[in-house]
N, C-alpha and C. Protein backbone atom coordinates (compact mmCIF):
# COMPACT_ATOMS: atom_id res chain seq x y z
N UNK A 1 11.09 8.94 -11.71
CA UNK A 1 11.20 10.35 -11.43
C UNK A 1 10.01 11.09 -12.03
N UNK A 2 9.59 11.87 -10.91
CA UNK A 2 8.54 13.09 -11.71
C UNK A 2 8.90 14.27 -11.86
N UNK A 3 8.97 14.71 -12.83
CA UNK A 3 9.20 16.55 -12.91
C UNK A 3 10.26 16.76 -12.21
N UNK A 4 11.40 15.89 -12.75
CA UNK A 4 12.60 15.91 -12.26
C UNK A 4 12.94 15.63 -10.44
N UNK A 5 11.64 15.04 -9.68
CA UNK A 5 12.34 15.13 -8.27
C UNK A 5 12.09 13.31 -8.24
N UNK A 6 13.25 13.02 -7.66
CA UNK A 6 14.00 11.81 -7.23
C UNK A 6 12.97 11.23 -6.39
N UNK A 7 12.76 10.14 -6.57
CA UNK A 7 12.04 9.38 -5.94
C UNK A 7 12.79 9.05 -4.48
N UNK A 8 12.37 8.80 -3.40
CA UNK A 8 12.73 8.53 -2.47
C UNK A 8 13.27 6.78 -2.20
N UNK A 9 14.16 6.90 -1.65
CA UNK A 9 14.84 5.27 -1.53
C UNK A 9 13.30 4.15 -0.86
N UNK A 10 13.47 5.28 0.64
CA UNK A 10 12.07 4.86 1.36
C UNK A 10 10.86 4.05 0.97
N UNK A 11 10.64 5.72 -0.28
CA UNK A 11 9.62 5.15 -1.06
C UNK A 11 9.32 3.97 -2.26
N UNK A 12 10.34 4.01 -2.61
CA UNK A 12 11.09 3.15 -3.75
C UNK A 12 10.76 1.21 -2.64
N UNK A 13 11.01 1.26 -1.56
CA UNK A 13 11.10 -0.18 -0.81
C UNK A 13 10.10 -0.37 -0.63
N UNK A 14 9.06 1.04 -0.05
CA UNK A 14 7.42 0.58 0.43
C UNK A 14 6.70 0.13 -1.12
N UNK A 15 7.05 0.77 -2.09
CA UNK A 15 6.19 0.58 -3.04
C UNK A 15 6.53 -1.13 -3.75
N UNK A 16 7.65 -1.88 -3.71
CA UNK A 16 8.33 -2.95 -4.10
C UNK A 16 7.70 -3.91 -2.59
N UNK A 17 7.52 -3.20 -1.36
CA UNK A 17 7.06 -4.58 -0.27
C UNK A 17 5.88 -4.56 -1.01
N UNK A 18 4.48 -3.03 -1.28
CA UNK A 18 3.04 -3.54 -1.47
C UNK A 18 3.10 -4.59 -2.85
N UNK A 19 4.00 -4.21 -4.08
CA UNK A 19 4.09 -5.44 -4.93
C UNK A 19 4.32 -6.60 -4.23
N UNK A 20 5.09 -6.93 -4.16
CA UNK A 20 5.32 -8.37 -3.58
C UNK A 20 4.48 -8.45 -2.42
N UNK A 21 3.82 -7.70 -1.21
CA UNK A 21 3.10 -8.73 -0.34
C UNK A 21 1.35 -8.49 -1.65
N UNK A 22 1.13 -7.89 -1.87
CA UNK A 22 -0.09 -7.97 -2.74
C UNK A 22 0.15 -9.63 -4.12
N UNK A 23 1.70 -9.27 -4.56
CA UNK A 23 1.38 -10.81 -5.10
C UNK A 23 1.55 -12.13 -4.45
N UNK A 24 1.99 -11.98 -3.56
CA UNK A 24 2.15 -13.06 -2.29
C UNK A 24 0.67 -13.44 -2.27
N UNK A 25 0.44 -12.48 -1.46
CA UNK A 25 -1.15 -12.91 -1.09
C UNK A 25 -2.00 -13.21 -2.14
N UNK A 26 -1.94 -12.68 -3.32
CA UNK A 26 -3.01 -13.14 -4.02
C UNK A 26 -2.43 -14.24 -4.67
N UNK A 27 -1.39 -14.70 -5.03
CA UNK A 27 -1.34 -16.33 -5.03
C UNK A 27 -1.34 -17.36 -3.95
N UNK A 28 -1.21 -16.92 -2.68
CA UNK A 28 -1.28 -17.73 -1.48
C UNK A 28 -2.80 -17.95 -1.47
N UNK A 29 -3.68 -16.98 -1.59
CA UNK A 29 -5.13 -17.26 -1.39
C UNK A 29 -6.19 -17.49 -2.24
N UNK A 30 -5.42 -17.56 -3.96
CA UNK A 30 -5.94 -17.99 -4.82
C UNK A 30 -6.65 -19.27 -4.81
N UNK A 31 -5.03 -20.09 -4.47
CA UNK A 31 -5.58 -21.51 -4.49
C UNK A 31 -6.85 -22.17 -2.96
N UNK A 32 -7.12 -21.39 -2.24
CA UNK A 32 -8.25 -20.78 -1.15
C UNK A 32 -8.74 -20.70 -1.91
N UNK A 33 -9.15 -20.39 -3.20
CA UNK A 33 -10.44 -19.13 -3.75
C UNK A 33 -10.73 -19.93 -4.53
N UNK A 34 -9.69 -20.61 -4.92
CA UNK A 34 -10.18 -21.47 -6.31
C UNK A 34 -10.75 -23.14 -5.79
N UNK A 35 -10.68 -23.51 -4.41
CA UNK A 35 -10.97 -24.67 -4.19
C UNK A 35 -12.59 -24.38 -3.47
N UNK A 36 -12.58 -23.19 -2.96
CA UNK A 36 -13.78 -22.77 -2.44
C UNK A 36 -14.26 -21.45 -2.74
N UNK A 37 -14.45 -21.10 -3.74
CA UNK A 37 -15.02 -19.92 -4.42
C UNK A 37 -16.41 -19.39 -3.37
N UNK A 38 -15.73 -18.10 -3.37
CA UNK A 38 -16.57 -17.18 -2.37
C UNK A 38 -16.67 -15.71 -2.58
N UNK A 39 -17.60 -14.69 -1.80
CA UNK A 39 -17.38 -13.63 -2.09
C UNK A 39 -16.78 -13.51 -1.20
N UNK A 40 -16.09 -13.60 -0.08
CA UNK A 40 -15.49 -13.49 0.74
C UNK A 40 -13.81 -13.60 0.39
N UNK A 41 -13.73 -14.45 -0.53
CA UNK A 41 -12.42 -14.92 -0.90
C UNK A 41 -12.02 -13.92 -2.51
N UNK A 42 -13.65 -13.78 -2.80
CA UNK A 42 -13.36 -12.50 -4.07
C UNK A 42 -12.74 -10.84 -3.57
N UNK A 43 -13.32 -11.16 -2.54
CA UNK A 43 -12.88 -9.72 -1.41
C UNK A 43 -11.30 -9.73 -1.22
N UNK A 44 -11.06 -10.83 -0.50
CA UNK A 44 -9.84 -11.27 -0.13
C UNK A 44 -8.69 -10.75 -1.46
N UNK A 45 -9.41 -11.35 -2.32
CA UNK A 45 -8.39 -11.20 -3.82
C UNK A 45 -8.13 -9.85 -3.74
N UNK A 46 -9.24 -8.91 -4.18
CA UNK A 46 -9.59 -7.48 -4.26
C UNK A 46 -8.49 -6.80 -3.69
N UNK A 47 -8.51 -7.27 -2.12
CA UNK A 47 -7.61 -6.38 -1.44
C UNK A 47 -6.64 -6.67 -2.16
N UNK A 48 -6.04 -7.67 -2.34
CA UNK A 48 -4.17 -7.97 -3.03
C UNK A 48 -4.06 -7.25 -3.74
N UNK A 49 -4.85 -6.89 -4.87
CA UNK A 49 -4.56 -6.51 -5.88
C UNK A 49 -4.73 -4.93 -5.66
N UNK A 50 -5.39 -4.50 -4.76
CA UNK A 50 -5.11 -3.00 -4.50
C UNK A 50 -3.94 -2.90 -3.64
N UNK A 51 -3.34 -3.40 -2.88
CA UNK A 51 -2.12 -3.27 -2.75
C UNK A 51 -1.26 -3.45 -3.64
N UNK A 52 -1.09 -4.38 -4.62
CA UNK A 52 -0.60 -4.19 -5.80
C UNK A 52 -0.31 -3.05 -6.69
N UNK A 53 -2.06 -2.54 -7.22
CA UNK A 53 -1.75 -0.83 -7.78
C UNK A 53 -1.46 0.17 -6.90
N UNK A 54 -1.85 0.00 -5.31
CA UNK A 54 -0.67 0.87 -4.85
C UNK A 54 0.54 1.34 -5.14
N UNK A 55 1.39 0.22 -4.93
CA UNK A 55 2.88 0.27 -5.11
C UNK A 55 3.06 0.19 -6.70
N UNK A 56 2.56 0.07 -7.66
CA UNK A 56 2.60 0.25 -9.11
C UNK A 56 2.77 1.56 -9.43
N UNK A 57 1.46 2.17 -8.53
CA UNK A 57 1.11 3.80 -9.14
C UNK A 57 2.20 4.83 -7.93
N UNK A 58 1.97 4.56 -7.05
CA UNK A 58 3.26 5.14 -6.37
C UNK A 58 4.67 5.18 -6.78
N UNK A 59 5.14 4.07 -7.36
CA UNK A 59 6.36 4.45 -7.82
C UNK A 59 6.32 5.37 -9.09
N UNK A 60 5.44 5.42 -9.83
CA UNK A 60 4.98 6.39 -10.89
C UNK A 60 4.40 7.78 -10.39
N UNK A 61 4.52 7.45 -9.12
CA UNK A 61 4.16 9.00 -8.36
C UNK A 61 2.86 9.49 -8.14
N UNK A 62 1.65 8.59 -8.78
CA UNK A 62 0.32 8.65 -8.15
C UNK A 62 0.34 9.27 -6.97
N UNK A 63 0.02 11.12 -6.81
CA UNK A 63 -0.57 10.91 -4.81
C UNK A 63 -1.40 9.96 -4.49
N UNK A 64 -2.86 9.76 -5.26
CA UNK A 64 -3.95 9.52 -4.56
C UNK A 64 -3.25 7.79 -4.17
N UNK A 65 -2.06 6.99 -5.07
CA UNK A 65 -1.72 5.86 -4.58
C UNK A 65 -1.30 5.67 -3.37
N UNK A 66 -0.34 6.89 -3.19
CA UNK A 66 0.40 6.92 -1.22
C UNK A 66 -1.01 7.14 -0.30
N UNK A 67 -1.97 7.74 -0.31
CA UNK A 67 -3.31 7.60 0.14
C UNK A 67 -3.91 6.39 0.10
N UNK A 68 -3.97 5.15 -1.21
CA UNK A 68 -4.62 4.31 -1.14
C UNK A 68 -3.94 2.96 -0.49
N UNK A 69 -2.13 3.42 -0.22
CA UNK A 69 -1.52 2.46 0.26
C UNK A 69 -1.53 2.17 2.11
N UNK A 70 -1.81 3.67 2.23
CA UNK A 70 -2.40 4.16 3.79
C UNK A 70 -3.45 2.91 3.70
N UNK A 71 -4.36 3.81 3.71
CA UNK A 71 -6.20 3.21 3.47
C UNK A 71 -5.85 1.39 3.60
N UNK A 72 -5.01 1.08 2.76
CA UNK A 72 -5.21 -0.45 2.68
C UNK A 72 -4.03 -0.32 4.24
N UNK A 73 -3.48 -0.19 4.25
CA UNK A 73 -2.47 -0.71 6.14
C UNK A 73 -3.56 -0.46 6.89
N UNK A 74 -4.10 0.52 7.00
CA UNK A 74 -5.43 1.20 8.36
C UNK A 74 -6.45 -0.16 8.01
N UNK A 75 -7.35 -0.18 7.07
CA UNK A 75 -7.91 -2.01 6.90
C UNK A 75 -6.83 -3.16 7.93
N UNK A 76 -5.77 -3.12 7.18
CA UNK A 76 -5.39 -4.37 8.02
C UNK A 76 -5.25 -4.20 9.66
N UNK A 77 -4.87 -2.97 10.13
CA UNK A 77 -4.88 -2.31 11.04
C UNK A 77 -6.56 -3.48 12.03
N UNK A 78 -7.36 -2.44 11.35
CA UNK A 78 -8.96 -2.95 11.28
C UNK A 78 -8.90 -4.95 11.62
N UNK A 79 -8.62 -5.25 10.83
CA UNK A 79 -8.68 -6.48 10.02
C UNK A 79 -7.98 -7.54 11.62
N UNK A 80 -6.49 -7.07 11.46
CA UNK A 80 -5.78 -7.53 12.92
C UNK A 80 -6.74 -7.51 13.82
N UNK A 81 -7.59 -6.30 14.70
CA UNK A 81 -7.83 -6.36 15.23
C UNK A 81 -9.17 -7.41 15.72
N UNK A 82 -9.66 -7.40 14.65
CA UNK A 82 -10.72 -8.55 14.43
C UNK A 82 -9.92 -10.31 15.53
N UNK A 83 -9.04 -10.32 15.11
CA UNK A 83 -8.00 -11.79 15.44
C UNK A 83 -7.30 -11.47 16.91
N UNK A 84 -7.28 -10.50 17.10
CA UNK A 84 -6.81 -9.72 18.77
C UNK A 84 -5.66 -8.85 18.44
N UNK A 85 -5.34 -8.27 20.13
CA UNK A 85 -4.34 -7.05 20.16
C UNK A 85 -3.31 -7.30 19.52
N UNK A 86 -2.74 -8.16 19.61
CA UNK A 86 -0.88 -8.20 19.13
C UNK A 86 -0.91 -8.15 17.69
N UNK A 87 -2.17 -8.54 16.71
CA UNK A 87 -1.99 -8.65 15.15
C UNK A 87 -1.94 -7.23 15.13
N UNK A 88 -3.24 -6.56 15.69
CA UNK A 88 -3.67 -4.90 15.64
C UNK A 88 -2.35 -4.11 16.01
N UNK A 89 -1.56 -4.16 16.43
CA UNK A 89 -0.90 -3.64 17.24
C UNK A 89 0.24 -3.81 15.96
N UNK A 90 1.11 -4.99 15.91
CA UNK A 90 1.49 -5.24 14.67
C UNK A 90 1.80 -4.48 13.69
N UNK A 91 0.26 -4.65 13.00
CA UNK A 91 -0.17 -4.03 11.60
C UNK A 91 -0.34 -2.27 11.91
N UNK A 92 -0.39 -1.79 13.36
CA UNK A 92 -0.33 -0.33 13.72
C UNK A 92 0.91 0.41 13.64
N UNK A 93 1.66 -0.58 14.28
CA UNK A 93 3.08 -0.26 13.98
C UNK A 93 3.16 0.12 12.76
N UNK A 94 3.57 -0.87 11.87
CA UNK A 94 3.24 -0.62 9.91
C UNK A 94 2.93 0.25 9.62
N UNK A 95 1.49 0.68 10.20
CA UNK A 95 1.17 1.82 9.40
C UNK A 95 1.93 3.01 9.89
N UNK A 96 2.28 3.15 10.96
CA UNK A 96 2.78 4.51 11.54
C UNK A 96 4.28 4.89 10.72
N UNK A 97 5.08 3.32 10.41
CA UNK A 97 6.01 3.54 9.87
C UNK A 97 6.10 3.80 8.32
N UNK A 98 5.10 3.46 8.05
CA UNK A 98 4.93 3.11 6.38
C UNK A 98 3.95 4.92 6.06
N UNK A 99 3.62 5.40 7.36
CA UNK A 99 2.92 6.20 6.99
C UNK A 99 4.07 8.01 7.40
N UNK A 100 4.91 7.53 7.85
CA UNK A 100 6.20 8.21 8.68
C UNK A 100 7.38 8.35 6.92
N UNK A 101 7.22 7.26 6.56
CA UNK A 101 7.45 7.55 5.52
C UNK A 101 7.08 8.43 3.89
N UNK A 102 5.58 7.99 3.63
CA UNK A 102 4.97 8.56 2.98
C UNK A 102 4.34 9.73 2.72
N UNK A 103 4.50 10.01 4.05
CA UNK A 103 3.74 11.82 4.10
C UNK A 103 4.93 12.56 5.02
N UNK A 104 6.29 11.95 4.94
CA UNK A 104 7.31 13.13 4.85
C UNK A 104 7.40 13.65 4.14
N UNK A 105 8.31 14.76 4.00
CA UNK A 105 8.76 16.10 3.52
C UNK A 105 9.20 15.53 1.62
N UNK A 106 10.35 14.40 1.90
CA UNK A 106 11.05 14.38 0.71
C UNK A 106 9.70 13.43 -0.43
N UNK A 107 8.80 12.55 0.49
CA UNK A 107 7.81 11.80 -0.50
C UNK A 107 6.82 13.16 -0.87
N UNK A 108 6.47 13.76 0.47
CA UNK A 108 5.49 14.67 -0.50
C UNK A 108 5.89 15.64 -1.71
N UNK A 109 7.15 16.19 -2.11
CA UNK A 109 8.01 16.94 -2.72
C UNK A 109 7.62 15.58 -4.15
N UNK A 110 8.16 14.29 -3.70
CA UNK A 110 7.94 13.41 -4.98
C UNK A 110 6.45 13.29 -5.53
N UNK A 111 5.71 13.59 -4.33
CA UNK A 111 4.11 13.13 -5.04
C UNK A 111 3.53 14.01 -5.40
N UNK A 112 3.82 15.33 -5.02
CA UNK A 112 3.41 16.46 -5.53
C UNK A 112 3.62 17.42 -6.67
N UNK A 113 5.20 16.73 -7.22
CA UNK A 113 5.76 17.16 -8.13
C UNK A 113 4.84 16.82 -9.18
N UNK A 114 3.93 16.49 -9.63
CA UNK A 114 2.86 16.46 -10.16
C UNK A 114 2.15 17.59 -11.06
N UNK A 115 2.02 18.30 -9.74
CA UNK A 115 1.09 19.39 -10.15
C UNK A 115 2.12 20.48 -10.51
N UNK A 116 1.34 21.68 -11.49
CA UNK A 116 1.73 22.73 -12.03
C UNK A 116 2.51 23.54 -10.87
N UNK A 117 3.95 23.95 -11.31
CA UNK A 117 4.59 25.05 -10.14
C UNK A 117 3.24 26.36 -10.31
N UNK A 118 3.18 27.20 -8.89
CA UNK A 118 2.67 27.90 -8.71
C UNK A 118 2.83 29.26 -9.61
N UNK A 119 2.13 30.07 -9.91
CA UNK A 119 3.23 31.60 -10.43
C UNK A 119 2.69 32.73 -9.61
C-alpha cells in the first residue's frame, strides 16, 4: 500500500507474472549463457532482470516501473515480430491487456498516490 490506497488485485498478479516470467527466463537462458557466453545472451539476461525490477518496484508502487513494465511487453511485442505474425500478435495481445490494466483508473490512483495531494 501507498499513502494508504490499496493496491490493485490486477496489479498485484501482473507484478508476481513479471517476477516469475523474468526469473524463469533468466534461469532458462542462463545455462544458454553460461555454455556460450555472448553479448547477445548478456542482453538476453538484461531483459529478465528488468522484468524482474518491474514487478519488484511496481508492487512498491514505482510509476516509472508500470512504464518500464509496458516498455519491456512493446520489446517483446518488437521481438515476436522478428519470428512472424502469430508470436507479434500474441505478445500484442499482452500488452493491450497488461496495459488495460495498468493505466486504469484504480492502478493510476495506486501509482500516483505517490506524489504530494494538491492544495
Amino acid at each position: 500500500m501507498t499513502n494508504g490506497v490499496k493496491r490493485p488485485l490486477a496489479v498485484t498478479i501482473i507484478c508476481v507474472l513479471y517476477i516469475l516470467t523474468g526469473t524463469a527466463g533468466l534461469i532458462y537462458h542462463f545455462s544458454e549463457f553460461a555454455a556460450h557466453p555472448s553479448v547477445g545472451g548478456l542482453g538476453i539476461e538484461f531483459v529478465r532482470v528488468l522484468a524482474i525490477v518491474a514487478g519488484v518496484f511496481m508492487l512498491q508502487g514505482a510509476n516509472w516501473a508500470r512504464w518500464l513494465a509496458l516498455v519491456w511487453m512493446a520489446f517483446h511485442v518488437y521481438v515476436g515480430a522478428l519470428h512472424g505474425w502469430q508470436q507479434a500478435a500474441i505478445h500484442a495481445a499482452f500488452l493491450v491487456v497488461i496495459a488495460f490494466f495498468l493505466l486504469g483508473k484504480q492502478a493510476g490512483e495506486y501509482f500516483d498516490s505517490e506524489k504530494p495531494a494538491a492544495t
